[in-house]
Structures are given as C-alpha cells and as structure tokens.
Protein backbone atom coordinates (compact mmCIF):
# COMPACT_ATOMS: atom_id res chain seq x y z
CA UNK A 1 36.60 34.72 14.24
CA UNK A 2 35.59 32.61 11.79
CA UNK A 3 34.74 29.93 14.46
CA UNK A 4 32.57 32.39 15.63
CA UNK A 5 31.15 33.17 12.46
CA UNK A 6 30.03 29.49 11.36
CA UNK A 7 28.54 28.91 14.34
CA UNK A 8 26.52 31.80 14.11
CA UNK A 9 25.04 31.02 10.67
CA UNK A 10 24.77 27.33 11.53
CA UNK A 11 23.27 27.99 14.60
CA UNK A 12 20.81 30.26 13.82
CA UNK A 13 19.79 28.30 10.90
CA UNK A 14 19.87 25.03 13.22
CA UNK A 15 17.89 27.05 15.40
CA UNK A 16 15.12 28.57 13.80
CA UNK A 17 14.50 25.65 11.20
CA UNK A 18 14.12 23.50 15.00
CA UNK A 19 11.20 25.87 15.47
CA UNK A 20 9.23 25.60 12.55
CA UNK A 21 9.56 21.47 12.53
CA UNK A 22 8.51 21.73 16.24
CA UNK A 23 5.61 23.52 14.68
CA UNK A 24 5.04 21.31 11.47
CA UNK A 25 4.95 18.32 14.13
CA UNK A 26 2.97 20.03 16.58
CA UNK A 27 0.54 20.87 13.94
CA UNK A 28 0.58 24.40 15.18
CA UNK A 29 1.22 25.89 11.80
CA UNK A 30 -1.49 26.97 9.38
CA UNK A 31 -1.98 24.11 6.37
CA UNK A 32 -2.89 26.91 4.08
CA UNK A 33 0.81 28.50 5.34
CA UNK A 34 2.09 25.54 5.09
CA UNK A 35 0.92 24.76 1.93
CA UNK A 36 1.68 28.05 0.42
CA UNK A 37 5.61 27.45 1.06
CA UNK A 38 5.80 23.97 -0.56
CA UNK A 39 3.72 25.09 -3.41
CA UNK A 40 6.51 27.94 -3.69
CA UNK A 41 9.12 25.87 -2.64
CA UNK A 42 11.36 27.15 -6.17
CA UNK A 43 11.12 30.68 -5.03
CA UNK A 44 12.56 29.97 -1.78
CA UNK A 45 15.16 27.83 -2.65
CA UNK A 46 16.46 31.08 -4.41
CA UNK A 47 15.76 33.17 -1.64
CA UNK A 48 17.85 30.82 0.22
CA UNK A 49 20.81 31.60 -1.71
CA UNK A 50 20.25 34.96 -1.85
CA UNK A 51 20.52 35.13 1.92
CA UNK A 52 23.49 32.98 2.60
CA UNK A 53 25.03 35.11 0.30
CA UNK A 54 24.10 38.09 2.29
CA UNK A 55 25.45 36.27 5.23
CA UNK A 56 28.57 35.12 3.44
CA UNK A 57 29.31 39.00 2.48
CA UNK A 58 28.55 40.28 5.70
CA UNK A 59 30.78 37.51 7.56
CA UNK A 60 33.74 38.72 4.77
CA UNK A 61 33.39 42.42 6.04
CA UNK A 62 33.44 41.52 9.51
CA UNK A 63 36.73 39.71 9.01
CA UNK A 64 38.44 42.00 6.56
CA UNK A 65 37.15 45.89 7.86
CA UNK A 66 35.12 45.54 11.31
CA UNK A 67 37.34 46.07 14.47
CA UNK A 68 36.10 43.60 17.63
CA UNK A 69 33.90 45.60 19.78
CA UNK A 70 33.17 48.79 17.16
CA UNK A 71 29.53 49.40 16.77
CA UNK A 72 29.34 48.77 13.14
CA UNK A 73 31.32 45.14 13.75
CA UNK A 74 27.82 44.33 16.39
CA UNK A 75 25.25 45.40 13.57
CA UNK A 76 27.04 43.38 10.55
CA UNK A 77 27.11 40.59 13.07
CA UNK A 78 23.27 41.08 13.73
CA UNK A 79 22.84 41.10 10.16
CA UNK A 80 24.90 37.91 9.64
CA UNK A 81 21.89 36.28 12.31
CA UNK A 82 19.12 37.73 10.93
CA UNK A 83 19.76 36.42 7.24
CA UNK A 84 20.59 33.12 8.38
CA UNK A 85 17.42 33.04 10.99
CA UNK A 86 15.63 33.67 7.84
CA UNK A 87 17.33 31.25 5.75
CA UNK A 88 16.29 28.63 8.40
CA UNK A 89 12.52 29.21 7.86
CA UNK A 90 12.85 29.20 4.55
CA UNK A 91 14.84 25.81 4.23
CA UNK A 92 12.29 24.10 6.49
CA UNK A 93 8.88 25.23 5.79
CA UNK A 94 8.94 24.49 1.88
CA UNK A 95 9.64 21.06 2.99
CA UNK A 96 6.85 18.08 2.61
CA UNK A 97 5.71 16.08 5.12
CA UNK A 98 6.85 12.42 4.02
CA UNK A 99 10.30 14.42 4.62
CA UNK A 100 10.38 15.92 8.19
CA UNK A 101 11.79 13.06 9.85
CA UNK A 102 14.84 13.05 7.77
CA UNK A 103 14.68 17.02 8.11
CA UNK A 104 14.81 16.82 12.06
CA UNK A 105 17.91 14.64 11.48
CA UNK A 106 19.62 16.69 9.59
CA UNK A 107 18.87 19.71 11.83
CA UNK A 108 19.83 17.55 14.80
CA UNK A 109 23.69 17.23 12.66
CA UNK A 110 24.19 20.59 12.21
CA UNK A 111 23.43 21.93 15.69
CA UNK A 112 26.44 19.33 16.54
CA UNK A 113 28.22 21.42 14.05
CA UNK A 114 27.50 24.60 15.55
CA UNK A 115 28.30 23.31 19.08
CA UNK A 116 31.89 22.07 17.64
CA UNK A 117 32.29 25.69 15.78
CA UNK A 118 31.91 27.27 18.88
CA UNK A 119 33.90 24.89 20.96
CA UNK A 120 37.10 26.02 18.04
CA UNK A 121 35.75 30.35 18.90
CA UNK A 122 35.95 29.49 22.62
CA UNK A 123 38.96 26.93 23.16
CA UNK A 124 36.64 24.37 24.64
CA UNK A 125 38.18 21.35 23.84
CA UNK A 126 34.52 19.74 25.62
CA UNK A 127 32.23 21.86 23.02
CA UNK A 128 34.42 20.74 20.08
CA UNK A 129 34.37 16.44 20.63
CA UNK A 130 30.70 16.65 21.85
CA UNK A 131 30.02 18.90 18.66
CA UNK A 132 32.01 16.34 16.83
CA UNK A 133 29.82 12.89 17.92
CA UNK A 134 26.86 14.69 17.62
CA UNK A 135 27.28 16.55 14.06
CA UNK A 136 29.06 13.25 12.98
CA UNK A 137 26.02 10.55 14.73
CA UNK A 138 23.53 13.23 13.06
CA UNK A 139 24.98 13.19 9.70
CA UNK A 140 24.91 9.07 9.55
CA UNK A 141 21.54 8.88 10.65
CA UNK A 142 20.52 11.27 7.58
CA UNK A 143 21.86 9.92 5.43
CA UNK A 144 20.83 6.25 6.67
CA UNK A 145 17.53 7.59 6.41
CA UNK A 146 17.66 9.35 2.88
CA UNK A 147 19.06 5.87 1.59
CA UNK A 148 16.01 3.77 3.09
CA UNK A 149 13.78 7.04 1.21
CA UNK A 150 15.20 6.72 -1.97
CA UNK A 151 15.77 10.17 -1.68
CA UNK A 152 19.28 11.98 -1.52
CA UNK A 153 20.00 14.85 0.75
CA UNK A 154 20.19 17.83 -1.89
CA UNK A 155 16.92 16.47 -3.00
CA UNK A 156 15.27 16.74 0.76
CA UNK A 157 16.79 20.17 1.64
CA UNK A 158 16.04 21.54 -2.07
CA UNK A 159 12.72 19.98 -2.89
CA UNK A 160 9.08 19.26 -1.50
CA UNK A 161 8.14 15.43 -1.20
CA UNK A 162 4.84 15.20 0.04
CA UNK A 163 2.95 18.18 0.78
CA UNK A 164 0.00 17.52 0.04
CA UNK A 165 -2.18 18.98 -3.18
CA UNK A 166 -2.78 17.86 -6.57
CA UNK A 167 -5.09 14.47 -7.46
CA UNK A 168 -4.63 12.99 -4.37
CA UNK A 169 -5.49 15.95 -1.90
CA UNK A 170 -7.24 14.66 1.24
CA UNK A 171 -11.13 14.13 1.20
CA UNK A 172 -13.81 12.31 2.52
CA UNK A 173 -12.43 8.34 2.27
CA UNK A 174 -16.33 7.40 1.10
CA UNK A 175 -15.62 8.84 -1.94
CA UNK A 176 -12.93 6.45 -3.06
CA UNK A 177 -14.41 3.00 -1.83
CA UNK A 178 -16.66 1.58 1.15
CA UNK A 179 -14.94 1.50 5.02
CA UNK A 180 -15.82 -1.89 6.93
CA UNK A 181 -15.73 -1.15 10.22
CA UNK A 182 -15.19 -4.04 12.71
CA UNK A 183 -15.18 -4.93 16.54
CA UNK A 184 -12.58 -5.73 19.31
CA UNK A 185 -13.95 -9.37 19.48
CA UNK A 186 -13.38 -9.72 15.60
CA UNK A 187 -10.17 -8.87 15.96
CA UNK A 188 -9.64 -10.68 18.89
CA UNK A 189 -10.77 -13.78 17.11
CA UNK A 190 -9.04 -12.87 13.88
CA UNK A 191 -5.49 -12.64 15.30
CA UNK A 192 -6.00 -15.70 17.79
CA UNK A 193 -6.34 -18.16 14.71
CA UNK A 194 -3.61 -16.78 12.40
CA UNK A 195 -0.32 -18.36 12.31
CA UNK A 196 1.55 -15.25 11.83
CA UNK A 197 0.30 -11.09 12.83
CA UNK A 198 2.54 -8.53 11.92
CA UNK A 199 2.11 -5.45 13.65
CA UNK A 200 2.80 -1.90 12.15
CA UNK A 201 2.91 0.56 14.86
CA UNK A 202 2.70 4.75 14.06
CA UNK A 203 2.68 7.98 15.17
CA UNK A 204 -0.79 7.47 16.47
CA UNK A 205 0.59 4.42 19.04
CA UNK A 206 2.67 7.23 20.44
CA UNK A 207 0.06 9.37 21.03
CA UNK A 208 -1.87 7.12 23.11
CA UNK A 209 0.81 5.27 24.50
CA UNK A 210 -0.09 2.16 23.53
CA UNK A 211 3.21 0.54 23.06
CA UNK A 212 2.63 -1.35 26.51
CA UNK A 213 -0.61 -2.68 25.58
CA UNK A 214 0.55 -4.00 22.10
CA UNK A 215 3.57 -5.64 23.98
CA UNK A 216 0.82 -7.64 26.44
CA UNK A 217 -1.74 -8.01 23.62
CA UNK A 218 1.40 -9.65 21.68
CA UNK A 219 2.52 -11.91 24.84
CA UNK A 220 -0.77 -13.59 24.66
CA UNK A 221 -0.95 -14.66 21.11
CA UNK A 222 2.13 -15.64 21.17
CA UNK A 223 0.69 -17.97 24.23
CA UNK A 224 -1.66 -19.02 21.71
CA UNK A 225 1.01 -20.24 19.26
CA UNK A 226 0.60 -17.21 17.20
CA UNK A 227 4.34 -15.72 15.88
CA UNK A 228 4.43 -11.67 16.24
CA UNK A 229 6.37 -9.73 14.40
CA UNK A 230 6.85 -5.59 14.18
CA UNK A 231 7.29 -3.52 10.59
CA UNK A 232 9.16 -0.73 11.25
CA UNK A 233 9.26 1.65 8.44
CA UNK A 234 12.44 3.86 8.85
CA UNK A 235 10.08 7.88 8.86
CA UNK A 236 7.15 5.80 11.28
CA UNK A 237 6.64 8.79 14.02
CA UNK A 238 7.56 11.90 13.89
CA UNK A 239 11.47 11.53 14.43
CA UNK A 240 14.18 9.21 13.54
CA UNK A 241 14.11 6.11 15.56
CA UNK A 242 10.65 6.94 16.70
CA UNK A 243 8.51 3.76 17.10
CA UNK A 244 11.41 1.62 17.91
CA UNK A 245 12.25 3.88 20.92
CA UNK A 246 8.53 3.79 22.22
CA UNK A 247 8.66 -0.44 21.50
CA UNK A 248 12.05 -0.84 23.61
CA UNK A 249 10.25 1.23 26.35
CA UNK A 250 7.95 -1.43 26.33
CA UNK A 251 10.52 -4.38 26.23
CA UNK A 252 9.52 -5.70 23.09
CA UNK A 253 12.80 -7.71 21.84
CA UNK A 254 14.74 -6.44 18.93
CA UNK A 255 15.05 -9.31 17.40
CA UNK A 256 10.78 -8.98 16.81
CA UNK A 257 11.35 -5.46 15.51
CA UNK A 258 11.75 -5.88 11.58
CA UNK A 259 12.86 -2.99 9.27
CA UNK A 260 10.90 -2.23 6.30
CA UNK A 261 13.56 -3.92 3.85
CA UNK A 262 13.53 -7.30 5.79
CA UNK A 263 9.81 -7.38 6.33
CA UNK A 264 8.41 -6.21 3.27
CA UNK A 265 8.61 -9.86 1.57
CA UNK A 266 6.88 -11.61 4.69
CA UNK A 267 3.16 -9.70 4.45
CA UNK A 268 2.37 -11.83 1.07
CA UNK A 269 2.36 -14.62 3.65
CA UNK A 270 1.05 -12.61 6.76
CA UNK A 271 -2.77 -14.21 8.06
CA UNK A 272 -3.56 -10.42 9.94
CA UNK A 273 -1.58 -7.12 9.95
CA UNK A 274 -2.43 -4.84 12.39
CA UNK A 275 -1.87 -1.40 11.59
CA UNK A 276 -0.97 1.17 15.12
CA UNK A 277 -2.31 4.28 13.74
CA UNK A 278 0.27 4.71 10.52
CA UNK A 279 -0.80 6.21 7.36
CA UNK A 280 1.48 7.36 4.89
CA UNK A 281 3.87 4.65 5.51
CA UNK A 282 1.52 2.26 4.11
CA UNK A 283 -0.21 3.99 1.71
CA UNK A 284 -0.11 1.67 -1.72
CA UNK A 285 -0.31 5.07 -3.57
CA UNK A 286 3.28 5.59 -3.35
CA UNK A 287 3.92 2.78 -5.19
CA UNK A 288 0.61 2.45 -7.43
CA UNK A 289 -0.36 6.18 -8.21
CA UNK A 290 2.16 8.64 -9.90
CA UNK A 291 0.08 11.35 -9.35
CA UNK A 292 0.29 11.08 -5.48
CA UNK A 293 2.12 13.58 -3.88
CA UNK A 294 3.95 10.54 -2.11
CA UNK A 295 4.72 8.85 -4.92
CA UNK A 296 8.31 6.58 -5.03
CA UNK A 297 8.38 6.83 -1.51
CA UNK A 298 8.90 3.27 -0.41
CA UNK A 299 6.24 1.77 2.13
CA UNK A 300 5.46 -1.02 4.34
CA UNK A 301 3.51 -3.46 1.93
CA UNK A 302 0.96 -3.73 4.22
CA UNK A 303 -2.26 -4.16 1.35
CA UNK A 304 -0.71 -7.40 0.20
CA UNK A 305 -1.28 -9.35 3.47
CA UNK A 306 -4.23 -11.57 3.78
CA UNK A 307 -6.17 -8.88 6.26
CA UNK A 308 -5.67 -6.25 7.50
CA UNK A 309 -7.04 -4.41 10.45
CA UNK A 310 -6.33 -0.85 11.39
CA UNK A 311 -6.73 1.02 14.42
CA UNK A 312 -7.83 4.74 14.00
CA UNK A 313 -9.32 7.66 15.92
CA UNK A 314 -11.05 8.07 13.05
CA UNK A 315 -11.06 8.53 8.94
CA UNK A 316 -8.60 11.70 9.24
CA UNK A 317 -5.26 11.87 6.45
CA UNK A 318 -1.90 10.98 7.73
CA UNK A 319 0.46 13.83 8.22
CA UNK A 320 1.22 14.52 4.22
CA UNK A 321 -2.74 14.87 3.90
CA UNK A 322 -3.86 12.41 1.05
CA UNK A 323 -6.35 9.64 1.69
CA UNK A 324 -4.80 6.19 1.83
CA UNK A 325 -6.99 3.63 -0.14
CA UNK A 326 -5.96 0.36 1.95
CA UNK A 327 -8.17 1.82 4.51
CA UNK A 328 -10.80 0.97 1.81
CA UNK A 329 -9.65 -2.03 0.33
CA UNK A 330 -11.49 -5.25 0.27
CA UNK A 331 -9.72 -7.49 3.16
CA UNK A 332 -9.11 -4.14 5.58
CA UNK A 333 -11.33 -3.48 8.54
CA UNK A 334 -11.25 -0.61 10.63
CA UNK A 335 -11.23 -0.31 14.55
CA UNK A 336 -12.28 2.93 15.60
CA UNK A 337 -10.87 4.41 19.08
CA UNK A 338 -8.06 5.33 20.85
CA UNK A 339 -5.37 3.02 20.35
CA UNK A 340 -4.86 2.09 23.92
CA UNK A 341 -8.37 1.58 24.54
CA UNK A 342 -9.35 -0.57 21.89
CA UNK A 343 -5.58 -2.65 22.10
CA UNK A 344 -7.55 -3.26 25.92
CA UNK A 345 -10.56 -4.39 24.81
CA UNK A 346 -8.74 -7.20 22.37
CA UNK A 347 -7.08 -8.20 24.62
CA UNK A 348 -9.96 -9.03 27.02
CA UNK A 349 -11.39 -10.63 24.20
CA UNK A 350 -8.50 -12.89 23.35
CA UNK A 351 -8.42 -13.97 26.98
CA UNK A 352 -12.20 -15.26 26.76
CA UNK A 353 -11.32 -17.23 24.02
C-alpha cells in the first residue's frame, strides 16, 4: 500500500511537471502565463505544501480506514492524484528559465523513483533495479548540474532564477549599443588566420542541425593549422547533456569538447569565438549586472576573447528573455541566418582561401 501510494504522488507529480517543461521548452505556453507564475512563485510554493499535505492526509486515511476495493478507498485515491497532479504544475511553472535544464533532471530522477515504488506495490523485482539506476543516475546528474549553477536544489525547486522581468526585460538590442553585422567570407577569413577558435555551440545549433557542418567547418581549419576547441556550458540546450550529445553525433572527439570550468581561462587568449546560437550562457550580465534576472549564474566568458562572431536567426532574447549586451559589444559581429546555412557558406569560403 504504501508502495502504491508513493508512486502515485511521485508519479503524478513526475508526470504532470514533464508536461508543463515539455511546454516551457516547446514554447507552447503563454509568456504572460508564464510570467505570472514566477512573478508569484511565493504563493505557490505555499500552495505546494498545502497540497502535499492534502495528499499526505488523504494517503493516511486510505491506509488507516479505507478497505481495498470500497468506493470511498477509489475517490480518496483520486484525490491523492489530483492534489499531487496539481502540485506538479505548480512546482514547475514558477520555475525560471536559466533553471529548466536542471528541472528536467530532476523530474527525469523522480520518475525513476516512481518506477522503483511501483516495482516494491507490484513485486517486480525488474521495475524496482531499473527504478533504482534511473532515480539514482537522475539524482547525480542534478545535482552535478546545481553544483556547476551555483545553485542548490531547494533553491531550484523553491525559487525562480531567471524569468525574465525587472531592468533587464527583453527589448529592442539597438537600444543598448550598435549591432555590426558581418559576412560568411569575413568570417571565413577571420577564423582561417587565428591560431586558436573556440566554438560555443547552443540550443539554436540543435535546431538547425548544424552540429555536422561545425564538425567539417572545424576539420578544415584545423587543416589550416588552426587549433579548435568546444565550450560547453553545463544548461547549453534545452536538457542535460544537450550539445555534447548533438557534437558526439557528429564525431567531434571528446577530448575537443571543454566544460565551462576548464575553458573559461582559455578565451582571454582565444583569436575568434564563434558563438552556435547560445544566449544566456554567455550573457556578461550574469556576472556584470545585479539587476539581471540571471545574475550569479556562471557563464561561458565568451566577451573576453579577442572577437567574437555569433551566428543568429536574428536579434531575438535567449530563452530567459533579457537582451545579452556581447551581441553589442565592440569586437562582436553578427552572422545572420540559419545556422546550417551560413556554417555552409564559411566553409566554402575557407576553401577559396
């Protein structure tokens, strides 16, 4: 019974928070919902409570008074779903942006939970060790994640971390300095003559599947004497392990991919850093600008290399929805396009060199 129990509340809360990331990724849900929730992010935090208590009580009177299979034993159980379905939405939606990835791990450690729970209800010796390496895998991985954050756990679940609002809401990037755009043969050239390029791959390489493209653009400087390297911030994507899943794919070696800790000291002495379409994981107003809504959240020290070019769709706000000023900073130059396309044209440029 109480096997039963936990993995209803876990699950259901495993389950329904699941939804609302898939819809916080997908950007699905309304920003002014959105927004709402991690402006009242206090008021559901004690909602949350409220409800697991409900849930608690309700799991207490199914144990101590219901009889298995009675009517009223069905509806308490129904009730003990409903309050933690709830409970899910509320946990997840009050939750900023710079946080989801960490979120999605955390989700992804207690559905391993809820599988083991069951597993104990059911006897299923299978459910209960693949519960285990999942719940246990999930939990490292958060809290791996939190670490490289500077952010514990409590503070994730029970706070908002970037979501959006106050001085540094999104607006037009003009108003905060002048963007220099550039061309694919500029870049072409730039890269070709620098002794080292970093390259910072984001959530917008994965959307145009570029990885393959950077891995053959890469190939040829590196024909051309030029040492690549790959800053890989630890929340790049929109899931743990996101850019350095979509880099293997394109059998880039490991030993080129560089976490944010060991790279971080190298851009001082980086000729060109090319930035994948990444925002908020090298915005220099989470370490400049205490009234960012991203503030102390460490980044990829991408504004201290000697250039920097960035490829972009366009002038749009990363996913917590606050301008980044390195895309107006002196020594950065923009590429506009899809990713794939304009990682194509360099590299017919660099081969007419």
């Amino acid at each position: 019974m109480i096997g039963s129990l936990f993995a209803a509340i876990i699950g259901s809360v495993s389950f329904w928070g699941s939804l609302i990331a898939f819809l916080k990724l997908q950007e699905l849900l309304n920003k002014n919902v959105e927004k709402a929730f991690v402006k009242n992010a206090k008021i559901f935090q004690v909602a949350n409570i409220v409800l697991l208590i409900i849930a608690l009580a309700a799991c207490v009177f199914i144990g101590v008074n219901a009889t298995p299979g009675e009517g009223s034993s069905q509806w308490w159980i129904v009730l003990v779903l409903v309050a933690a379905a709830i409970m899910g939405l509320f946990v997840v939606l009050p939750i900023g942006a710079a946080d989801m990835p960490v979120v999605i791990s955390l989700l992804n450690a207690l559905t391993g939970l809820s599988a083991a729970a069951a597993g104990l209800a059911l006897g299923n010796t299978a459910m209960i060790v693949a519960g285990m390496i999942v719940g246990a895998s999930g939990s490292i991985l958060t809290n791996l994640m939190a670490t490289a954050m500077n952010r514990s756990i409590p503070a994730i679940v029970f706070g908002s971390f970037g979501g959006g609002g106050g001085a540094a809401a999104a607006g037009p990037a003009g108003e905060q300095g002048t963007v220099k755009a550039t061309s694919a043969a500029d870049a072409a050239i730039q890269m070709a003559y620098a002794s080292q390029v970093i390259v910072v791959p984001g959530y917008g390489l994965a959307v145009a599947q570029a990885q393959h493209a950077v891995k053959d653009m890469a190939s040829i400087l590196e024909e051309k004497g030029v040492e690549v390297k790959y800053a890989i911030h630890p929340v790049a994507g929109r899931m743990p392990g996101h850019m350095n899943v979509l880099l293997a794919e394109a059998d880039v070696e490991y030993d080129a991919m560089k976490e944010m800790d060991d790279i971080n000291g190298e851009f001082s002495r980086t000729d060109v850093t090319l930035v994948i379409g990444a925002n908020d994981v090298t915005n220099p107003a989470a370490r400049n600008d205490p009234s960012s809504p991203i503030h102390g959240m460490p980044i990829l020290n991408v504004d201290q290399s000697r250039s920097v070019i960035v490829l972009k769709r366009g002038m749009a706000s990363g996913y917590a929805g606050i301008d980044n000023p390195l895309f107006t900073a002196p020594g950065t130059s923009m590429l506009f396009g899809d990713a794939k396309k304009s990682v194509g044209l360099v590299i017919e440029e660099l081969n007419a060199l």
